[in-house]
Protein backbone atom coordinates (compact mmCIF):
# COMPACT_ATOMS: atom_id res chain seq x y z
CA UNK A 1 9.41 -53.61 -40.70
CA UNK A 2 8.70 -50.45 -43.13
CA UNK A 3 5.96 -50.39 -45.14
CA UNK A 4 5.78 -51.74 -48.19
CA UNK A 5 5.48 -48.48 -50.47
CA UNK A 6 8.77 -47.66 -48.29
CA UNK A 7 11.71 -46.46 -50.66
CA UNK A 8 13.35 -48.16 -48.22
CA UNK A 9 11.83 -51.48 -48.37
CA UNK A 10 11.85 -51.48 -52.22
CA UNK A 11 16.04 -51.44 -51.81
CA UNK A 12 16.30 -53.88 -49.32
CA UNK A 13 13.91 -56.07 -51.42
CA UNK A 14 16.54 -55.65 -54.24
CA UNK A 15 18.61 -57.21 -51.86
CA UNK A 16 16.61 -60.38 -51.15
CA UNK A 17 16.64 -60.68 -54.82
CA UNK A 18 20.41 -61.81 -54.85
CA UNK A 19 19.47 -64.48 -52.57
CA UNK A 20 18.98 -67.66 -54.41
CA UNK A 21 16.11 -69.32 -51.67
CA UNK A 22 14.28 -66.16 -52.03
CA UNK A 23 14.13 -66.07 -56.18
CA UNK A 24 13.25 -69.81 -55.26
CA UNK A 25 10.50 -69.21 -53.38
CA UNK A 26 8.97 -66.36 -55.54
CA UNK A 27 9.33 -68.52 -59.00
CA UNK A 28 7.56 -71.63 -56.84
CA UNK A 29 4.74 -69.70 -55.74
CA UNK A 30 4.11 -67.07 -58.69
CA UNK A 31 4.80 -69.04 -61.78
CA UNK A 32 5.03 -67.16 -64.81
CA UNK A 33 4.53 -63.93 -62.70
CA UNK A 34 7.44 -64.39 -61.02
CA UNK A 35 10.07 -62.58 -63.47
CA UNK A 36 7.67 -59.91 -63.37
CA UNK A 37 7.98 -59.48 -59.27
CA UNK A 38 11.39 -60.09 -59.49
CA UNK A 39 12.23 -57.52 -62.13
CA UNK A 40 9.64 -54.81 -59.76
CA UNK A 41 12.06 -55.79 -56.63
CA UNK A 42 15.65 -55.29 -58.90
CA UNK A 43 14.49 -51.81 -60.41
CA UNK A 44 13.02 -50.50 -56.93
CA UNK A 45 9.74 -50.40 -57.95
CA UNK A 46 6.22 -50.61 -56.02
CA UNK A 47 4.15 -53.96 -57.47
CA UNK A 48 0.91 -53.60 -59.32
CA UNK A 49 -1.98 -54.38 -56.60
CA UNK A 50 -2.41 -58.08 -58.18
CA UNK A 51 1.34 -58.99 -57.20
CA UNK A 52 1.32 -57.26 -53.72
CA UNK A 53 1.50 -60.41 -51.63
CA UNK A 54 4.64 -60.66 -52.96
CA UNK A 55 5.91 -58.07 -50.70
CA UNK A 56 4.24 -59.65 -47.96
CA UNK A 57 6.45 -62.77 -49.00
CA UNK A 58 9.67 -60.71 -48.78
CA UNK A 59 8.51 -59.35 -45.00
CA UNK A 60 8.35 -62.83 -44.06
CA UNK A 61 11.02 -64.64 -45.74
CA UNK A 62 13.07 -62.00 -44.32
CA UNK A 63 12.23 -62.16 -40.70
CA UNK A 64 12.12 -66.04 -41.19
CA UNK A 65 15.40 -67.00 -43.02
CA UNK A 66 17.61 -64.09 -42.74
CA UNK A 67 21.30 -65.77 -40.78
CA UNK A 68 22.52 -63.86 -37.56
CA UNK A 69 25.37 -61.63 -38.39
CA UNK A 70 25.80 -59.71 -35.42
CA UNK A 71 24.85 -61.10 -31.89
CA UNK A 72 25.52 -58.30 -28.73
CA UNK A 73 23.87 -58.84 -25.14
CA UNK A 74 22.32 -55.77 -23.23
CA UNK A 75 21.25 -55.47 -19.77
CA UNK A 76 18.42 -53.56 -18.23
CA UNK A 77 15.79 -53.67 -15.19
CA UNK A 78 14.38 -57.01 -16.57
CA UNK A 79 17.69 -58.53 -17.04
CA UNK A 80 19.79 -59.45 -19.70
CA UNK A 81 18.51 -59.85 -23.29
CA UNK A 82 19.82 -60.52 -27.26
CA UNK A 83 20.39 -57.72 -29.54
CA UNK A 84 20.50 -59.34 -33.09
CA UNK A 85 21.22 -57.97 -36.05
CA UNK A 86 19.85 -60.44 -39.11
CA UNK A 87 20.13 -60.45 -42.37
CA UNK A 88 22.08 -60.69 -45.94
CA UNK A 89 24.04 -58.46 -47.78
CA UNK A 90 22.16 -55.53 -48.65
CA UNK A 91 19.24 -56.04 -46.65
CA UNK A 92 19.54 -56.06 -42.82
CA UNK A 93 17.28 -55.63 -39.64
CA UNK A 94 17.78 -55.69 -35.68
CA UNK A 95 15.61 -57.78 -33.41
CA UNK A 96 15.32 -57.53 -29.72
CA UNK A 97 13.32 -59.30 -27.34
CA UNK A 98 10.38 -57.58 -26.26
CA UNK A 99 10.99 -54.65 -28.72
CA UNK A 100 9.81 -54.45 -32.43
CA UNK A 101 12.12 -54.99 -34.87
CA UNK A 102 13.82 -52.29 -36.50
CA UNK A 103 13.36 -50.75 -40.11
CA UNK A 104 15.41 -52.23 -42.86
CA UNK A 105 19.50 -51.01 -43.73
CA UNK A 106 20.97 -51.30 -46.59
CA UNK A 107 24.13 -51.85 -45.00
CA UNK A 108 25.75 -53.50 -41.85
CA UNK A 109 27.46 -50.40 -40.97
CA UNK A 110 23.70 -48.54 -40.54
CA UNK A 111 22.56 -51.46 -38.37
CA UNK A 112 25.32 -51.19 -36.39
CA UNK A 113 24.53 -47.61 -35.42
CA UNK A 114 20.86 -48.41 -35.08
CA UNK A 115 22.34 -51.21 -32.30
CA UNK A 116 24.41 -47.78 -30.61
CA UNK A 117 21.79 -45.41 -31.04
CA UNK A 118 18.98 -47.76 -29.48
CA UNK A 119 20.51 -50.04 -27.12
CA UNK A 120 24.13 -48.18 -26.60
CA UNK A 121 24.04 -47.73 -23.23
CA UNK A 122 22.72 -51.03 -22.22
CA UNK A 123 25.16 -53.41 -24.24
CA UNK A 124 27.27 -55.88 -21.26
């Protein structure tokens, strides 16, 4: 995942932001700060150091709850393995075994391409 000062990761937190579990979980654990994180993640903008763990929160709700939208299977020397692409709209990452998992896309479309790019030549 990109870091959380990422442009990057500021847009696909505006994404988790339409997703009702996630505004759940921020208002349950931050109270009365929670508008305030919430309005930071809708405008694109970094937190202020005391709200921080809130982008830790996104990291992991992300990597935790985002569906499958996009299974393909690749093969290499150590057999065949799961290229996933995860996540909701606006907001999407790839996982594959044994590799880290991607950067964040705003869109399916530049997953998709991340999928070619990276594991192209090895999808069955």
């Amino acid at each position: 995942m990109p870091s959380r000062d990422d442009k990057l990761f500021l847009k696909a937190c505006k994404g988790l932001c339409r997703q009702r579990p996630f505004n759940e979980l921020i208002r349950k654990k931050y109270g009365k700060q929670a508008n305030q994180i919430l309005e930071c993640f809708g405008a694109e903008k970094s937190l202020t150091p005391d709200l921080e763990a809130a982008a830790d929160d996104a990291i992991e709700f992300l990597e935790n709850e985002a569906p499958v939208v996009k299974e393909y299977e690749a093969e290499q020397d150590e057999g065949v393995y799961k290229v996933t692409i995860r996540g909701f709209s606006g907001v999407y990452f790839v996982q594959a075994i044994e590799y880290d998992d991607s950067e964040v896309f705003i869109t399916l479309k530049q997953a998709k391409e991340y999928v070619m790019e990276n594991y192209g030549e090895f999808l069955c």
